[in-house]
C-alpha atoms as a PDB file:
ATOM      1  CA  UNK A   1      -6.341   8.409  -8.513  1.00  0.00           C
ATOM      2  CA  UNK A   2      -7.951   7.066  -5.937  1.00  0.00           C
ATOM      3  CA  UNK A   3      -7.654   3.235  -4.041  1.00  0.00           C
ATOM      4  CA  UNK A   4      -9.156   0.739  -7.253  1.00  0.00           C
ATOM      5  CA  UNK A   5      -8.807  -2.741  -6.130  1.00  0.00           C
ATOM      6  CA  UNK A   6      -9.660  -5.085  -8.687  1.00  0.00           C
ATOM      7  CA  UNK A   7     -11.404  -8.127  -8.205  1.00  0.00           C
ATOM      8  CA  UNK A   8     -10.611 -11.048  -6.307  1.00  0.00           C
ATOM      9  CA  UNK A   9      -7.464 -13.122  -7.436  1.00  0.00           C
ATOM     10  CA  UNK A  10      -6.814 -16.437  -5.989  1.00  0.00           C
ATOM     11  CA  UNK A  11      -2.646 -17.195  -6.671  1.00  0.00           C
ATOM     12  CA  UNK A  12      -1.207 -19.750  -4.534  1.00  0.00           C
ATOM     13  CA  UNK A  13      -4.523 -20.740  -2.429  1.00  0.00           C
ATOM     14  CA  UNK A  14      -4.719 -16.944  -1.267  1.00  0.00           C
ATOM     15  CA  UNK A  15      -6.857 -13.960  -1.970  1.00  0.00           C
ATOM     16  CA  UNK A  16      -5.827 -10.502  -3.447  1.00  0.00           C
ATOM     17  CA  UNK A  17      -6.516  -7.325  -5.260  1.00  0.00           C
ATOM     18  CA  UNK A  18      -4.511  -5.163  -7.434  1.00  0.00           C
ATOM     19  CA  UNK A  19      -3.982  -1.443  -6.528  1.00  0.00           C
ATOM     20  CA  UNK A  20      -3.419   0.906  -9.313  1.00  0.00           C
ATOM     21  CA  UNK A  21       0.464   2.080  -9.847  1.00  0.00           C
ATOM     22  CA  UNK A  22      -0.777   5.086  -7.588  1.00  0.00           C
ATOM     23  CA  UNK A  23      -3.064   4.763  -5.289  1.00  0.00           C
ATOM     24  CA  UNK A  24      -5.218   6.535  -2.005  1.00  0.00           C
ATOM     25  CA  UNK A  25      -7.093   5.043   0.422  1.00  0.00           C
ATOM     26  CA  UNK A  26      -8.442   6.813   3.560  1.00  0.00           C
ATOM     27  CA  UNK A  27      -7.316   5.398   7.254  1.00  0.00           C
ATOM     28  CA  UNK A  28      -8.291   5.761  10.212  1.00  0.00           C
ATOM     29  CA  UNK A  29      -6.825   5.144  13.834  1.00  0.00           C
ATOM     30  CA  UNK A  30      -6.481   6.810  17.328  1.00  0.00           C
ATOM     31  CA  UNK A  31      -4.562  10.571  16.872  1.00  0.00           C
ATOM     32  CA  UNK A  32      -1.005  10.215  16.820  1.00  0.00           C
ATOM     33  CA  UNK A  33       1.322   7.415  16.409  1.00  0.00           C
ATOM     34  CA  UNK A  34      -0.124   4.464  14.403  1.00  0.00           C
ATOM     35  CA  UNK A  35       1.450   1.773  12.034  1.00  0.00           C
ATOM     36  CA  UNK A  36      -0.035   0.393   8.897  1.00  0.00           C
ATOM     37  CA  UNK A  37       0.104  -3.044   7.506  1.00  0.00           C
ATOM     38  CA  UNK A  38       0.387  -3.759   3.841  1.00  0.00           C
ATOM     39  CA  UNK A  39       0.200  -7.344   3.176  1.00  0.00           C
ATOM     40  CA  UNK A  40       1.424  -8.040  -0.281  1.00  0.00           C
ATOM     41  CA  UNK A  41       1.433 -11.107  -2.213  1.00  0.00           C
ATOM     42  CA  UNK A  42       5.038 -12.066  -3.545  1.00  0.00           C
ATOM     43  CA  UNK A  43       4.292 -11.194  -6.599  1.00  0.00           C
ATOM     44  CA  UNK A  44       6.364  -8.086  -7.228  1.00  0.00           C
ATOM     45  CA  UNK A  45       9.974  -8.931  -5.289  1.00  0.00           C
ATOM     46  CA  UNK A  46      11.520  -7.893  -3.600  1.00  0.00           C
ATOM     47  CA  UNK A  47       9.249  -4.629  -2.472  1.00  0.00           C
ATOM     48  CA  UNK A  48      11.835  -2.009  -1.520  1.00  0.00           C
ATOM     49  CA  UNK A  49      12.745  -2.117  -5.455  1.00  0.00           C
ATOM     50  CA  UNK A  50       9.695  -0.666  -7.371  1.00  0.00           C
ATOM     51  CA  UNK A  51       9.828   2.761  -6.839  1.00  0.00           C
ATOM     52  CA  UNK A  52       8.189   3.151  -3.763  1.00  0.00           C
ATOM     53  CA  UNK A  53       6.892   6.143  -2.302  1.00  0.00           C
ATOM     54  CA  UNK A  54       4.426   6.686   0.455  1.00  0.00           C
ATOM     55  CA  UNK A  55       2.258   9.897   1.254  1.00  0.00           C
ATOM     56  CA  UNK A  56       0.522  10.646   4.091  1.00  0.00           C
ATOM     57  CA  UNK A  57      -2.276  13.649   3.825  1.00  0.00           C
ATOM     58  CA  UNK A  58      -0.210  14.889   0.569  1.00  0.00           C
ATOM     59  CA  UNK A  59       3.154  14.997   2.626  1.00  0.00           C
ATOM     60  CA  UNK A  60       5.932  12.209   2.326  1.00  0.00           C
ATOM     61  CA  UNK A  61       6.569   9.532   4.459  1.00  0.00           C
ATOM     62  CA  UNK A  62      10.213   9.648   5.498  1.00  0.00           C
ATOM     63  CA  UNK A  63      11.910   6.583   4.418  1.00  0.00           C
ATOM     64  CA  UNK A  64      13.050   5.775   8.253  1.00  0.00           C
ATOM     65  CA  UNK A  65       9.608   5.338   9.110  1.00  0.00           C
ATOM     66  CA  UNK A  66       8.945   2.369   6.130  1.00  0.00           C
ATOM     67  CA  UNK A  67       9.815  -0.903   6.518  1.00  0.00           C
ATOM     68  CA  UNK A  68       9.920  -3.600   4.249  1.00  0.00           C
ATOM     69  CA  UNK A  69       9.671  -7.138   4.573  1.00  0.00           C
ATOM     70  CA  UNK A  70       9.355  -9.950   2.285  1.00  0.00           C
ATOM     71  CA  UNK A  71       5.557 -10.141   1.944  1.00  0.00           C
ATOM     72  CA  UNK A  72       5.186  -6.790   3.812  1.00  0.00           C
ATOM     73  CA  UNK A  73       5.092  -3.251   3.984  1.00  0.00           C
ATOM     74  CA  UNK A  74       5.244  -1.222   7.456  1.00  0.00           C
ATOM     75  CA  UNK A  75       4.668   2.721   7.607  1.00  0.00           C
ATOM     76  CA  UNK A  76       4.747   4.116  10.696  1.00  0.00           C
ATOM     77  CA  UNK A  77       2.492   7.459  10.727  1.00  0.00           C
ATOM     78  CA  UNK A  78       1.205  10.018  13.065  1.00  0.00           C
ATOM     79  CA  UNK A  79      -2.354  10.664  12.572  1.00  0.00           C
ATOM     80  CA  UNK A  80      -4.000  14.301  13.228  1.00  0.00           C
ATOM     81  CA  UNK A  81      -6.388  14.687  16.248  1.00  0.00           C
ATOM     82  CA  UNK A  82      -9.588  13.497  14.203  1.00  0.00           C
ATOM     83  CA  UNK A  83      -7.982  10.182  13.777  1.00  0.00           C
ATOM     84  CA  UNK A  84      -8.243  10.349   9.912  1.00  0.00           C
ATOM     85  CA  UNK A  85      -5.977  10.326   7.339  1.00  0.00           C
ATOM     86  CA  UNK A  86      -5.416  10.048   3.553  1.00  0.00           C
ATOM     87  CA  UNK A  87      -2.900   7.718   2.930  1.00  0.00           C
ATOM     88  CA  UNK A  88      -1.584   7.433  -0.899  1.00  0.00           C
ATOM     89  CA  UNK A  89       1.546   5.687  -2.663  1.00  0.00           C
ATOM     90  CA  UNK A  90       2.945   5.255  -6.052  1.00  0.00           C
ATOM     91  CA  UNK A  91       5.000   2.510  -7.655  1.00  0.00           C
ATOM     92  CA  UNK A  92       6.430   1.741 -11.302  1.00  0.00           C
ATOM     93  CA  UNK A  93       3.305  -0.008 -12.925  1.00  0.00           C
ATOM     94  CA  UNK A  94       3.814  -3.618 -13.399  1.00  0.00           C
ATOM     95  CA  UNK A  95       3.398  -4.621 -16.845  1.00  0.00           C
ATOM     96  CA  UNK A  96       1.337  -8.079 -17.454  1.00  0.00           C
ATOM     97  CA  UNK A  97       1.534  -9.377 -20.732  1.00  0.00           C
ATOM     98  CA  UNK A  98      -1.867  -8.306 -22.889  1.00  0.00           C
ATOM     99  CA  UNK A  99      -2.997  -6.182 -19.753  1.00  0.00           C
ATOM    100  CA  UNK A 100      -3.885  -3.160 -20.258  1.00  0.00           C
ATOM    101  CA  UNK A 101      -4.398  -1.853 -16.360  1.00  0.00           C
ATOM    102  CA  UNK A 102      -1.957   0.157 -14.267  1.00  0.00           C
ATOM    103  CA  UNK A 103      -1.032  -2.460 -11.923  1.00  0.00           C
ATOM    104  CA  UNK A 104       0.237  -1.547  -8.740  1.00  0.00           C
ATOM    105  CA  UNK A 105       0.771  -3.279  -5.472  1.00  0.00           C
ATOM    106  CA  UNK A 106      -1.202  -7.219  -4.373  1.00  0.00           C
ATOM    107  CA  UNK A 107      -2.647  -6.238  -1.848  1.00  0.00           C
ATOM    108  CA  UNK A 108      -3.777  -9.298   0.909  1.00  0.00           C
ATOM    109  CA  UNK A 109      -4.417  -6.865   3.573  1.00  0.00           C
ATOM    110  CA  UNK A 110      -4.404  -3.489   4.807  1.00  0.00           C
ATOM    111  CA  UNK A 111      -4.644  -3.205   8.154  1.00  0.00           C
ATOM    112  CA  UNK A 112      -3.833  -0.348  11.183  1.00  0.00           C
ATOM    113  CA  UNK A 113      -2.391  -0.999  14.645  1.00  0.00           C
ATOM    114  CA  UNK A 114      -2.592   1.851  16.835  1.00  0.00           C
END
């Protein structure tokens, strides 16, 4: 699969997409260490309980290098020399009433801090 959003969703006076139930996006940041932000809308509480798992290039990310927060999602990853990386999760699909999609995580914001 690769990173669907969906369209715009305005809940509680801010902006969001839905990622599928699994989900890649490509990053990119300086080689080596780098942490990425995943902004979530509080949708799906608490995080850390819907089956979670990150992938970075096809390899997991350990579990001492995530960090959850209320609202937020921390990875910390080291990128290869080029900078670029493929960066993929999956989660139990969140079932909306009369919805047929594979609803994943609400995403605000992705964002890399190198």
């Amino acid at each position: 699969h690769c990173f669907r959003l969906g369209a715009k969703i305005d809940w509680r006076d801010r902006e969001f997409r839905w990622s599928e139930a699994a989900a890649t996006v490509r990053i990119q940041g300086r080689p080596g260490r780098n942490t990425v932000r995943i902004e979530c809308l509080d949708v799906r509480r608490p995080l850390s309980r819907i089956g979670l798992r990150f992938f970075l290039d096809d390899r997991g990310i350990a579990k001492d290098a995530i960090a959850f927060g209320d609202d937020v999602i921390e990875l910390n990853v080291d990128l290869p020399p080029s900078g670029l990386g493929t960066l993929a999760w999956t989660c139990r699909r969140f079932l909306v009433f009369r919805d047929r999609r594979c609803l994943g995580l609400p995403v605000a914001r992705l964002a890399m801090d190198s």
